[in-house]
C-alpha atoms as a PDB file:
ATOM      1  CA  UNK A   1     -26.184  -2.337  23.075  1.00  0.00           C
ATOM      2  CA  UNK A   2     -26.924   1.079  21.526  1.00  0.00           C
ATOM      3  CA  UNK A   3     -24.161   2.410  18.420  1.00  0.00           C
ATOM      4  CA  UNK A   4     -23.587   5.328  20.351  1.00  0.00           C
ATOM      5  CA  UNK A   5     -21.964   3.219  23.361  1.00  0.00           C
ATOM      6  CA  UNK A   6     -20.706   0.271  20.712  1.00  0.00           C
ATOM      7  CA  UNK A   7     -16.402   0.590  20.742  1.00  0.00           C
ATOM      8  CA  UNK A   8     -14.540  -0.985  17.432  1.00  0.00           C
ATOM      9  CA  UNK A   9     -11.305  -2.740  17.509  1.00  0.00           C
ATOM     10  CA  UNK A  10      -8.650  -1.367  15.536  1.00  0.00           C
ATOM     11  CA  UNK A  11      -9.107  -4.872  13.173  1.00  0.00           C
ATOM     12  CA  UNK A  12     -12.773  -4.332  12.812  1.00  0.00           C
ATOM     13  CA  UNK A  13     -12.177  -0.506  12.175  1.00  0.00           C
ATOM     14  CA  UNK A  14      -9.655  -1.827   9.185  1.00  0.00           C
ATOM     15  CA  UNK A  15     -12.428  -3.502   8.179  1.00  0.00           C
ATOM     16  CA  UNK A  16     -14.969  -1.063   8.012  1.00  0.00           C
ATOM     17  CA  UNK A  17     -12.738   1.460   6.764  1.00  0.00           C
ATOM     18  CA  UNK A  18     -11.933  -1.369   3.813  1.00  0.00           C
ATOM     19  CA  UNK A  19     -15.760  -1.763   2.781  1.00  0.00           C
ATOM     20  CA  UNK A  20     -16.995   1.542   1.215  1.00  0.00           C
ATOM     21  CA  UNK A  21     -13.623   1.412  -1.228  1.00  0.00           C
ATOM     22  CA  UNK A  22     -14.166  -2.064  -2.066  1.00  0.00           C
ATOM     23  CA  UNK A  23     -17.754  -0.937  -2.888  1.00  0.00           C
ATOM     24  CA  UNK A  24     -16.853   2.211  -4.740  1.00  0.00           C
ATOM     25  CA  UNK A  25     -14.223   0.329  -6.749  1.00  0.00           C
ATOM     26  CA  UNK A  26     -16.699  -2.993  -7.814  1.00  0.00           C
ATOM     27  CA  UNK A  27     -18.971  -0.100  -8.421  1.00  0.00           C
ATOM     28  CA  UNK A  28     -16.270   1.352 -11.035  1.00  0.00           C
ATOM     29  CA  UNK A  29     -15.529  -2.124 -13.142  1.00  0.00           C
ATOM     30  CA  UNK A  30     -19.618  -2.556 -13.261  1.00  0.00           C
ATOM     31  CA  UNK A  31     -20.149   0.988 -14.936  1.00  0.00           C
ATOM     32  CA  UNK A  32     -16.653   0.781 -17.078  1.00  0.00           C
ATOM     33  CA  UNK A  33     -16.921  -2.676 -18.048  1.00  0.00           C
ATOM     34  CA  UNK A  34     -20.687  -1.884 -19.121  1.00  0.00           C
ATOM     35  CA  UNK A  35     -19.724   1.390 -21.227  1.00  0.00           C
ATOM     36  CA  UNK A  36     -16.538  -0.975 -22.726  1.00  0.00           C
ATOM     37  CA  UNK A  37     -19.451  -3.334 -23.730  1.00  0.00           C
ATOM     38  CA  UNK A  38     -21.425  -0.802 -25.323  1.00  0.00           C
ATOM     39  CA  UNK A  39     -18.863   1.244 -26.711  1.00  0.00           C
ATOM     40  CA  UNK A  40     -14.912  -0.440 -26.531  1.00  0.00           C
ATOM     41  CA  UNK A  41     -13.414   2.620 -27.498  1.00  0.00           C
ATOM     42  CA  UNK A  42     -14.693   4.379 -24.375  1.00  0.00           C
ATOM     43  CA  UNK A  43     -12.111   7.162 -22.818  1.00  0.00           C
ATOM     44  CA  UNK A  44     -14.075   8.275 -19.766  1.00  0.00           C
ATOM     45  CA  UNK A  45     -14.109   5.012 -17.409  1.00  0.00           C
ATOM     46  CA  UNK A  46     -10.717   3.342 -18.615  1.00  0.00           C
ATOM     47  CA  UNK A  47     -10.277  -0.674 -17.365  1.00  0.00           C
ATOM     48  CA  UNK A  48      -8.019  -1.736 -14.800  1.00  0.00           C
ATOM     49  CA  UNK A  49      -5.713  -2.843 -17.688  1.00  0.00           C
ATOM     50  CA  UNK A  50      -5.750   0.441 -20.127  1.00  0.00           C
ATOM     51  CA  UNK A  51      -4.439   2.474 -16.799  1.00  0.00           C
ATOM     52  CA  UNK A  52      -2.011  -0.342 -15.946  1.00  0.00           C
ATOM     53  CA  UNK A  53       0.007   0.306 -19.373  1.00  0.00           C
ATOM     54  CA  UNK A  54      -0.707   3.982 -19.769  1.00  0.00           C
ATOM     55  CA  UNK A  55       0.966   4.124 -16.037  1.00  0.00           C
ATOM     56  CA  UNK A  56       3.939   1.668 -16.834  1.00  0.00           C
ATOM     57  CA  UNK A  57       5.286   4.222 -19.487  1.00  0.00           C
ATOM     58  CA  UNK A  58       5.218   7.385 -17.625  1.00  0.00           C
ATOM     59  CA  UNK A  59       6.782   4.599 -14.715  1.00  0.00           C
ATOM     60  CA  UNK A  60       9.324   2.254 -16.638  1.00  0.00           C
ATOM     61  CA  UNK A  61       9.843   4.727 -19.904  1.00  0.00           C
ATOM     62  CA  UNK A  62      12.041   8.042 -20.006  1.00  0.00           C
ATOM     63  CA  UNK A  63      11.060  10.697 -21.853  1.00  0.00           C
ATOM     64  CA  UNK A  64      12.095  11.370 -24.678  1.00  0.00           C
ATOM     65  CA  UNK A  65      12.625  15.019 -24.222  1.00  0.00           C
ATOM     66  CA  UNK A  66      13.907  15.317 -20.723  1.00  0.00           C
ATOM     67  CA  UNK A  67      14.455  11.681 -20.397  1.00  0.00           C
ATOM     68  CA  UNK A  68      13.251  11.320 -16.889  1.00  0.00           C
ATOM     69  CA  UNK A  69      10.610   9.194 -15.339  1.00  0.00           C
ATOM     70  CA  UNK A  70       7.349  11.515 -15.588  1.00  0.00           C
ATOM     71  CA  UNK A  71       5.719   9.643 -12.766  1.00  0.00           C
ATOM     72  CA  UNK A  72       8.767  10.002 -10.491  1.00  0.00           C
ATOM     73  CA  UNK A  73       9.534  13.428 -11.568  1.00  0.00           C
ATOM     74  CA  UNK A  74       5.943  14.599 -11.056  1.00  0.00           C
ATOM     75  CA  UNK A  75       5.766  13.044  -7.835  1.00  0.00           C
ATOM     76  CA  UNK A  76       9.092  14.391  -6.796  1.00  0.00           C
ATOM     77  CA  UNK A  77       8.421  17.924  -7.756  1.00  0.00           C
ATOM     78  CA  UNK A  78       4.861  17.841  -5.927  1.00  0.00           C
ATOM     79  CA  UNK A  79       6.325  16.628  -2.484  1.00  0.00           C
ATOM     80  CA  UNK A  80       9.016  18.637  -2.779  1.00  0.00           C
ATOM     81  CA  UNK A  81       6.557  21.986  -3.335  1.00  0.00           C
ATOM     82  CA  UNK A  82       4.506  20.531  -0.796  1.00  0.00           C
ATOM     83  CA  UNK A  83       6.799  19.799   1.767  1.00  0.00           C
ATOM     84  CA  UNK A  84       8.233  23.497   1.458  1.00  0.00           C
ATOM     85  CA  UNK A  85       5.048  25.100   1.714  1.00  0.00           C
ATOM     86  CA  UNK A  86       3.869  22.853   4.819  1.00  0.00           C
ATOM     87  CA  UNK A  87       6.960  23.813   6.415  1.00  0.00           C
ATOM     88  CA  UNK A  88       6.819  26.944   6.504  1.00  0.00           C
ATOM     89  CA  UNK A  89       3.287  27.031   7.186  1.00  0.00           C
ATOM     90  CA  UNK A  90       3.752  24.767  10.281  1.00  0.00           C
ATOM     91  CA  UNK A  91       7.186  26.774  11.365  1.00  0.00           C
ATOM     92  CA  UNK A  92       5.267  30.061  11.294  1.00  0.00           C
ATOM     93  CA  UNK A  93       1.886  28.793  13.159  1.00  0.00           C
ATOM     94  CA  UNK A  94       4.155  27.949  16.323  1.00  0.00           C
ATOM     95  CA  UNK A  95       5.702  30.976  16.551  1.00  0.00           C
ATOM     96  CA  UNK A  96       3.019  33.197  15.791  1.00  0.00           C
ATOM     97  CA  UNK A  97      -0.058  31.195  17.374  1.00  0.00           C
ATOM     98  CA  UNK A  98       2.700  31.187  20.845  1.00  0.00           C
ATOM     99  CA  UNK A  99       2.950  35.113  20.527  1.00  0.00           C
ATOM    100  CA  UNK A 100      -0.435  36.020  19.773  1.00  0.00           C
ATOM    101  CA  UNK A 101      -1.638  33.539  22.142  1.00  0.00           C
ATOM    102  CA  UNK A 102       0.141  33.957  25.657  1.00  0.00           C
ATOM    103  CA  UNK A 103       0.540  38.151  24.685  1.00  0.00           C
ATOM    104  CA  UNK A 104      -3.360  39.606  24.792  1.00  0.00           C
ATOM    105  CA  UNK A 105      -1.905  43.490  23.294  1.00  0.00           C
ATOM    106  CA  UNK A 106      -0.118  41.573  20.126  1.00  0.00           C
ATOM    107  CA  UNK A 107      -2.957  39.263  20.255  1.00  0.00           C
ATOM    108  CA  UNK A 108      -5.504  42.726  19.837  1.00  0.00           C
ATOM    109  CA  UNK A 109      -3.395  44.201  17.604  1.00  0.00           C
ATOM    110  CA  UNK A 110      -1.859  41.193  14.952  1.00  0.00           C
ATOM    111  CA  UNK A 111      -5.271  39.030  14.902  1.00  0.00           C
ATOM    112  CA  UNK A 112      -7.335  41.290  12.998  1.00  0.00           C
ATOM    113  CA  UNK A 113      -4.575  41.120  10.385  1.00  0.00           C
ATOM    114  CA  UNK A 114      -4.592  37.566  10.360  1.00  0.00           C
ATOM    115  CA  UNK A 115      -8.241  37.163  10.393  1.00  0.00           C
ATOM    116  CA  UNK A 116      -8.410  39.051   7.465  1.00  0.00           C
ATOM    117  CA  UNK A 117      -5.632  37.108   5.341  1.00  0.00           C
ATOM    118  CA  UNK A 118      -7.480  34.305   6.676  1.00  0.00           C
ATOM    119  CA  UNK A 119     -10.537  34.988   4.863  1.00  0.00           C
ATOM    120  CA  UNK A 120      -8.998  35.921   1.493  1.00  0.00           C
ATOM    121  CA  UNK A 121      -9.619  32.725  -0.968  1.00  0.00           C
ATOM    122  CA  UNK A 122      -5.795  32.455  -1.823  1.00  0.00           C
ATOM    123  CA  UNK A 123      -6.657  31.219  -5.450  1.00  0.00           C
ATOM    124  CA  UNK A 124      -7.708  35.066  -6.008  1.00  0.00           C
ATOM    125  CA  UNK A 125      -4.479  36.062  -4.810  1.00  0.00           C
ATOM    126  CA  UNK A 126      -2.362  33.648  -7.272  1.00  0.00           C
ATOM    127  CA  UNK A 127      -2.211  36.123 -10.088  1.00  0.00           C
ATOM    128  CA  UNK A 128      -0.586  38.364  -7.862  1.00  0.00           C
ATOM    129  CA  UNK A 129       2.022  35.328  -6.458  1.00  0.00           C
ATOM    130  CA  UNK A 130       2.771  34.951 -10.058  1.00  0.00           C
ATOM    131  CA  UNK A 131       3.619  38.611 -10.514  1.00  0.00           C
ATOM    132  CA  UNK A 132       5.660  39.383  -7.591  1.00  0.00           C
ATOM    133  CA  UNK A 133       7.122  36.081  -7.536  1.00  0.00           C
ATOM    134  CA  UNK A 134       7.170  35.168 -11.009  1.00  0.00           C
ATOM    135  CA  UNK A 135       6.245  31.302 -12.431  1.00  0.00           C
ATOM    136  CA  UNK A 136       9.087  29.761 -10.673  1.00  0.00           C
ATOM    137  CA  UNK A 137       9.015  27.473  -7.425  1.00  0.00           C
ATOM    138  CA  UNK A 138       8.673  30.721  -4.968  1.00  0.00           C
ATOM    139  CA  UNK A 139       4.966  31.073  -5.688  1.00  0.00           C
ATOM    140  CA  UNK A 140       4.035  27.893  -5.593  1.00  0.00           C
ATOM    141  CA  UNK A 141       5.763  27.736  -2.314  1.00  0.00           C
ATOM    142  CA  UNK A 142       3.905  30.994  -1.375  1.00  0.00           C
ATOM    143  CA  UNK A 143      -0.288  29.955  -2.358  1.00  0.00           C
ATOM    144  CA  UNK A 144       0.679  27.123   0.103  1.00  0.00           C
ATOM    145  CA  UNK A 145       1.815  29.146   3.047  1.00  0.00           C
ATOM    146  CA  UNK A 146      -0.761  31.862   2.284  1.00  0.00           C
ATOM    147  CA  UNK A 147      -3.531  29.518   2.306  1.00  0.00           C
ATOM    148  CA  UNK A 148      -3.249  27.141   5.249  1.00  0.00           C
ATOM    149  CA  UNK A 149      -0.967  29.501   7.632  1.00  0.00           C
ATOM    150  CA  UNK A 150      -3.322  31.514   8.810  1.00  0.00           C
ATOM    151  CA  UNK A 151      -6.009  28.919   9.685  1.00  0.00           C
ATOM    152  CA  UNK A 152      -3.200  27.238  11.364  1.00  0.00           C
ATOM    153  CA  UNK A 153      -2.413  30.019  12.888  1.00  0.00           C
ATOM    154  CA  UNK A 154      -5.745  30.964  14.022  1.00  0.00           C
ATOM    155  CA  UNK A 155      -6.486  27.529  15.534  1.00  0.00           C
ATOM    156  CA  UNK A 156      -3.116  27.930  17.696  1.00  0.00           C
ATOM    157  CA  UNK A 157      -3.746  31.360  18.725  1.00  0.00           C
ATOM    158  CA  UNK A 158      -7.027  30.176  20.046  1.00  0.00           C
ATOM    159  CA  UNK A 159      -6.079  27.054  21.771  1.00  0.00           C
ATOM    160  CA  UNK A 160      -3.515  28.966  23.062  1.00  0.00           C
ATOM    161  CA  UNK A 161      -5.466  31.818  24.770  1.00  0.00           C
ATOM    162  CA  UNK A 162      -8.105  28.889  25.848  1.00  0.00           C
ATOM    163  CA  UNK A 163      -5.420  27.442  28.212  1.00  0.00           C
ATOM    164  CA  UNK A 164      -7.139  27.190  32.069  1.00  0.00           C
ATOM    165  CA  UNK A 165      -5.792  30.616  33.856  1.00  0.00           C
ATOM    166  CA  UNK A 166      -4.551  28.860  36.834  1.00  0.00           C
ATOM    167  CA  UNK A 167      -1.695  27.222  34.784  1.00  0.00           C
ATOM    168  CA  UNK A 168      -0.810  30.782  33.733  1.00  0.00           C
ATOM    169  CA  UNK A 169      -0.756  32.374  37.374  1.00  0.00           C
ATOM    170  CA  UNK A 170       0.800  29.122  39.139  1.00  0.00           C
ATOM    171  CA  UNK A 171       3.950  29.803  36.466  1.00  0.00           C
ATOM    172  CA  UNK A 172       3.631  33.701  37.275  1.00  0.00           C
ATOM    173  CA  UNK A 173       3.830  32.710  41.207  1.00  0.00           C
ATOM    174  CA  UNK A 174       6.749  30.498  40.518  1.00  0.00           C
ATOM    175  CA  UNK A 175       8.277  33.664  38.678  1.00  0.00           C
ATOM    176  CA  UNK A 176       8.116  32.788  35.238  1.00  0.00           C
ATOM    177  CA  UNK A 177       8.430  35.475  32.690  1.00  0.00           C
ATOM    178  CA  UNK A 178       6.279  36.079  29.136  1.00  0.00           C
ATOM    179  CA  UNK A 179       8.919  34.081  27.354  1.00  0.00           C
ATOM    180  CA  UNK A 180       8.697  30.700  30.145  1.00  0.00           C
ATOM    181  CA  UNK A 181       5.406  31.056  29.937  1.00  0.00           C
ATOM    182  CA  UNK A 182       5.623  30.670  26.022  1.00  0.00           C
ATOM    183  CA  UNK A 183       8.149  27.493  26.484  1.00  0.00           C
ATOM    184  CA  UNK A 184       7.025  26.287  29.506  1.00  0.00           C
ATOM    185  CA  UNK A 185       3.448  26.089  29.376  1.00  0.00           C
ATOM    186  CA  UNK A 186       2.265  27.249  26.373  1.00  0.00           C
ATOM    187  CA  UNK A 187       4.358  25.335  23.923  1.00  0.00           C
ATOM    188  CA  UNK A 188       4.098  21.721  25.185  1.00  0.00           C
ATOM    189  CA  UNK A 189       0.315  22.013  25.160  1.00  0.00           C
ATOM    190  CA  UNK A 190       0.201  23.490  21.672  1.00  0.00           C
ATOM    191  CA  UNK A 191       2.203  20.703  19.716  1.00  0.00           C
ATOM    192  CA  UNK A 192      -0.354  18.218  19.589  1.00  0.00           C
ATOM    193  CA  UNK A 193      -3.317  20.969  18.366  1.00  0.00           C
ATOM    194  CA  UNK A 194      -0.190  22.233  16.003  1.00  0.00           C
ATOM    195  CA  UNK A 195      -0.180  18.491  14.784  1.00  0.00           C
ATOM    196  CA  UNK A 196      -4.096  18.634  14.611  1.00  0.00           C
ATOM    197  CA  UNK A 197      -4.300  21.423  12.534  1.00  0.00           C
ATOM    198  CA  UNK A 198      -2.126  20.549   9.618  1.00  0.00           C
ATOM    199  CA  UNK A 199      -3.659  17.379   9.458  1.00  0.00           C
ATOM    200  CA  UNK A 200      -6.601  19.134   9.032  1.00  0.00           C
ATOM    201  CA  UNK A 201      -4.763  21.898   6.244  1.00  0.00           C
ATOM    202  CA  UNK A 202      -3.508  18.884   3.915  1.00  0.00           C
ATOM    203  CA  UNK A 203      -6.496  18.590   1.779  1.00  0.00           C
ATOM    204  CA  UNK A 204      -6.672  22.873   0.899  1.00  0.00           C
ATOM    205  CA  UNK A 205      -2.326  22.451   0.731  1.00  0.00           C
ATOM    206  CA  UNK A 206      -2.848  19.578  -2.089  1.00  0.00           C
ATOM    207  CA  UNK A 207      -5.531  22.198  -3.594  1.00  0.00           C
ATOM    208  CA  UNK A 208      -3.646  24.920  -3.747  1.00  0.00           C
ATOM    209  CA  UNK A 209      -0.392  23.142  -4.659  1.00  0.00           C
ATOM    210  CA  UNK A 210      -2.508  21.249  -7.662  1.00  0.00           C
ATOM    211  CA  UNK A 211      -3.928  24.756  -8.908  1.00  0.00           C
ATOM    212  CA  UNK A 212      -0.400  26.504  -8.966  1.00  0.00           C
ATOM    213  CA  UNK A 213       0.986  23.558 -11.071  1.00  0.00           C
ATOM    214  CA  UNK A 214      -1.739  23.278 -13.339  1.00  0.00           C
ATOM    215  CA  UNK A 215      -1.120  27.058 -14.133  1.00  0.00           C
ATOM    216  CA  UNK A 216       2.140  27.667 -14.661  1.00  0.00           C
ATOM    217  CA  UNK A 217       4.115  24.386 -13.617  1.00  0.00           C
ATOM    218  CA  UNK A 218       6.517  21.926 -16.632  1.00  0.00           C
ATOM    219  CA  UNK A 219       6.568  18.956 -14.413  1.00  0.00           C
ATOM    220  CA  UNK A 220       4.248  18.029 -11.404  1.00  0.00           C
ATOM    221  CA  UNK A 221       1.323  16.125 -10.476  1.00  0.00           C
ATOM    222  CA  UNK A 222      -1.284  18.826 -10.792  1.00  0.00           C
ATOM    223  CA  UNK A 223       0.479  20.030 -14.232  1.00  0.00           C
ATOM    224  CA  UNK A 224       0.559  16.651 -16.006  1.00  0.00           C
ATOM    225  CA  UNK A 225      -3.328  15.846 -14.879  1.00  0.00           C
ATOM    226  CA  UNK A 226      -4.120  19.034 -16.500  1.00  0.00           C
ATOM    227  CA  UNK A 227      -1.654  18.431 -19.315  1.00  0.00           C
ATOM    228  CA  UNK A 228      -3.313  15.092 -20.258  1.00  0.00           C
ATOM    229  CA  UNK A 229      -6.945  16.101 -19.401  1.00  0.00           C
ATOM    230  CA  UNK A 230      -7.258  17.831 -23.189  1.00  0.00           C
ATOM    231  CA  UNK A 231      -6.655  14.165 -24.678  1.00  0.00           C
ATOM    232  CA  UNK A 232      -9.197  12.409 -22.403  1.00  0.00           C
ATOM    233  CA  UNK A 233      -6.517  10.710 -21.163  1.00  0.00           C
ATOM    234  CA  UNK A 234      -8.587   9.402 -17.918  1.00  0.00           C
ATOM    235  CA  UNK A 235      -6.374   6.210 -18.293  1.00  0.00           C
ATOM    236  CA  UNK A 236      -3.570   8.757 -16.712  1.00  0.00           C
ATOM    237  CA  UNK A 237      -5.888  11.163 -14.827  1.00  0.00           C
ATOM    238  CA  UNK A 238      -7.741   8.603 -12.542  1.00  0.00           C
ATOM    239  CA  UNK A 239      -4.541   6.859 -11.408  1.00  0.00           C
ATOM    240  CA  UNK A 240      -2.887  10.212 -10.318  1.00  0.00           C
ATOM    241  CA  UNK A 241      -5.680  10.909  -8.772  1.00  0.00           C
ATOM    242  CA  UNK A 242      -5.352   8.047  -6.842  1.00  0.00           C
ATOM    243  CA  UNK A 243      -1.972   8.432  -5.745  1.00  0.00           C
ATOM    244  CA  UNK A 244      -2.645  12.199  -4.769  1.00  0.00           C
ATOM    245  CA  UNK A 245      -5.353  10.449  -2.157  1.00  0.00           C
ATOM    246  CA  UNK A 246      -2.829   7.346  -1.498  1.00  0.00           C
ATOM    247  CA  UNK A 247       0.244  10.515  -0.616  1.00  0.00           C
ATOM    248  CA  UNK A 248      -2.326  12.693   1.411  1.00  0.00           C
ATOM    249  CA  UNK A 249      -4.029   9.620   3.549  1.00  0.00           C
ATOM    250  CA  UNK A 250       0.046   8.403   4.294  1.00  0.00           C
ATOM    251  CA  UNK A 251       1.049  11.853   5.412  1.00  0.00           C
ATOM    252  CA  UNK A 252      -2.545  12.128   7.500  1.00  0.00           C
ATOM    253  CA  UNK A 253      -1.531   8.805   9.170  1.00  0.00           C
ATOM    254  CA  UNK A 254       2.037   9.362   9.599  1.00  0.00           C
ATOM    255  CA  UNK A 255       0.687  12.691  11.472  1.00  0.00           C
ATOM    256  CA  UNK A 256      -2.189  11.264  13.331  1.00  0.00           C
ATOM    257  CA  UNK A 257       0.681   8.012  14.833  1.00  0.00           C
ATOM    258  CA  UNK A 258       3.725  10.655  15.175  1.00  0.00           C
ATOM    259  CA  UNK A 259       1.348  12.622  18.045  1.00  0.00           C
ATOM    260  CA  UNK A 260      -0.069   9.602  19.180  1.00  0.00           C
ATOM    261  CA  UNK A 261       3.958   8.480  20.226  1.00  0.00           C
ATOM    262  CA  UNK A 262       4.811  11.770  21.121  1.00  0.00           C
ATOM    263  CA  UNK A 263       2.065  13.422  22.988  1.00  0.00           C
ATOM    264  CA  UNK A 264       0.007  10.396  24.612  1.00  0.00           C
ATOM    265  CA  UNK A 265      -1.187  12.462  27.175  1.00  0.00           C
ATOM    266  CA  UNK A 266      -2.935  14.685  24.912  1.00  0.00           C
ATOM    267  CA  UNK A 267      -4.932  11.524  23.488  1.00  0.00           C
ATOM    268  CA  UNK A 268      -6.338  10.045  26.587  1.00  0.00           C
ATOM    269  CA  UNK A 269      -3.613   7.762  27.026  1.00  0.00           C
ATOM    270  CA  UNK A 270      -3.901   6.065  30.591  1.00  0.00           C
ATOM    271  CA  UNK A 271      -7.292   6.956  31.141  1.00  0.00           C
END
């Protein structure tokens, strides 16, 4: 049988999936425990063990200044950023991509405008967050939304204004205004591309969020990665960047199985 027509079990694709980070991580103790060999005061490839205790004090220990858990607290503060940001973001894709999509004159008249914000790289635009917005949570909050929004939106819009004809005139027949069409037809059929697209804005949403905090940020993922990175601290850096990957790959999955339950139809389901 060729690959192209081969079909993997959900076991065998656990598998698979498995293999490459096995790899990558016997790859890691080869190189670190040869450098540790050469040199046992190495900082740049830190064992299994050196990252175990530098994580159990920012996990177990308070701090002695705000006497919180640093791990906790960072991890607290980035979802909490993060969740605000994808919110929004996700809130004002449906209603925008539903306008622009079912109404052709705001479509001709808003989607320039959106195109445009689209192509802005919202880094450039984070000095100006700061200024308006100040160094607080706000503009944090605001790179997000400015950076993944429009793409979302974009996507929507298009899907949208994709949808066959004949659904649109067999709801016109049946009397159906501009606003049914939007809830009736429109809005069922755009949830599971909705879903689709912020899975696909979670890896520029962690970028963004990470760049804000390592700029102006006291507490955070991004801000104590950059915080530690000026003591070679990889013993701390590597792990968070693990658990940055670990949080992104639950919330893809959590996505990916939420429209799987709620729009089966829209994954082949039955067929």
């Amino acid at each position: 049988m060729r690959w192209v027509n081969r079909r993997i079990g959900r076991g065998n694709r656990i598998i698979l999936g498995a293999i490459p980070i096995v790899l990558l991580a016997l790859f890691y103790l080869v190189v670190a425990a040869s450098r540790h060999a050469a040199n046992p005061g190495d900082k740049i490839l830190p064992m299994p063990d050196a990252m175990a205790g530098a994580m159990a004090a920012l996990l177990f220990q308070p701090d002695r200044l705000s006497g919180q858990l640093l791990f906790l607290a960072d991890t607290l503060a980035s979802l909490q950023r993060l969740g605000l940001g994808i919110g929004i973001s996700t809130l004002s894709a449906l209603f925008a991509g539903l306008v622009l999509g079912v109404l052709p004159p705001v479509r001709a008249t808003l989607g320039p405008l959106v195109t445009a914000i689209a192509v802005i790289p919202p880094i450039a635009l984070l000095p100006i967050l700061f200024i308006v917005f100040g160094l607080g949570e706000t503009s944090k909050v605001a790179l997000i939304v400015i950076g993944i929004a429009p793409f979302m939106i974009r996507d929507l819009t298009a899907h949208i204004a994709a949808l066959p004809k004949e659904q649109i005139a067999k709801a016109q027949t049946l009397g159906a205004s501009s606003w049914q069409l939007m809830l009736r037809v429109a809005l069922p059929q755009a949830m599971p591309r909705l879903i689709e697209g912020l899975r696909l804005s979670l890896g520029p949403a962690w970028v963004f969020l990470i760049s804000a905090e390592a700029i102006a940020s006291d507490v955070g993922l991004g801000y104590r990665i950059f915080l530690v990175r000026r003591y070679l601290s990889m013993d701390i850096i590597l792990p968070y960047v693990a658990w940055i990957a670990l949080l992104a790959v639950m919330m893809d999955l959590l996505l990916a199985w939420s429209s799987r339950r709620l729009f089966p139809w829209a994954h082949g389901a039955g067929h």
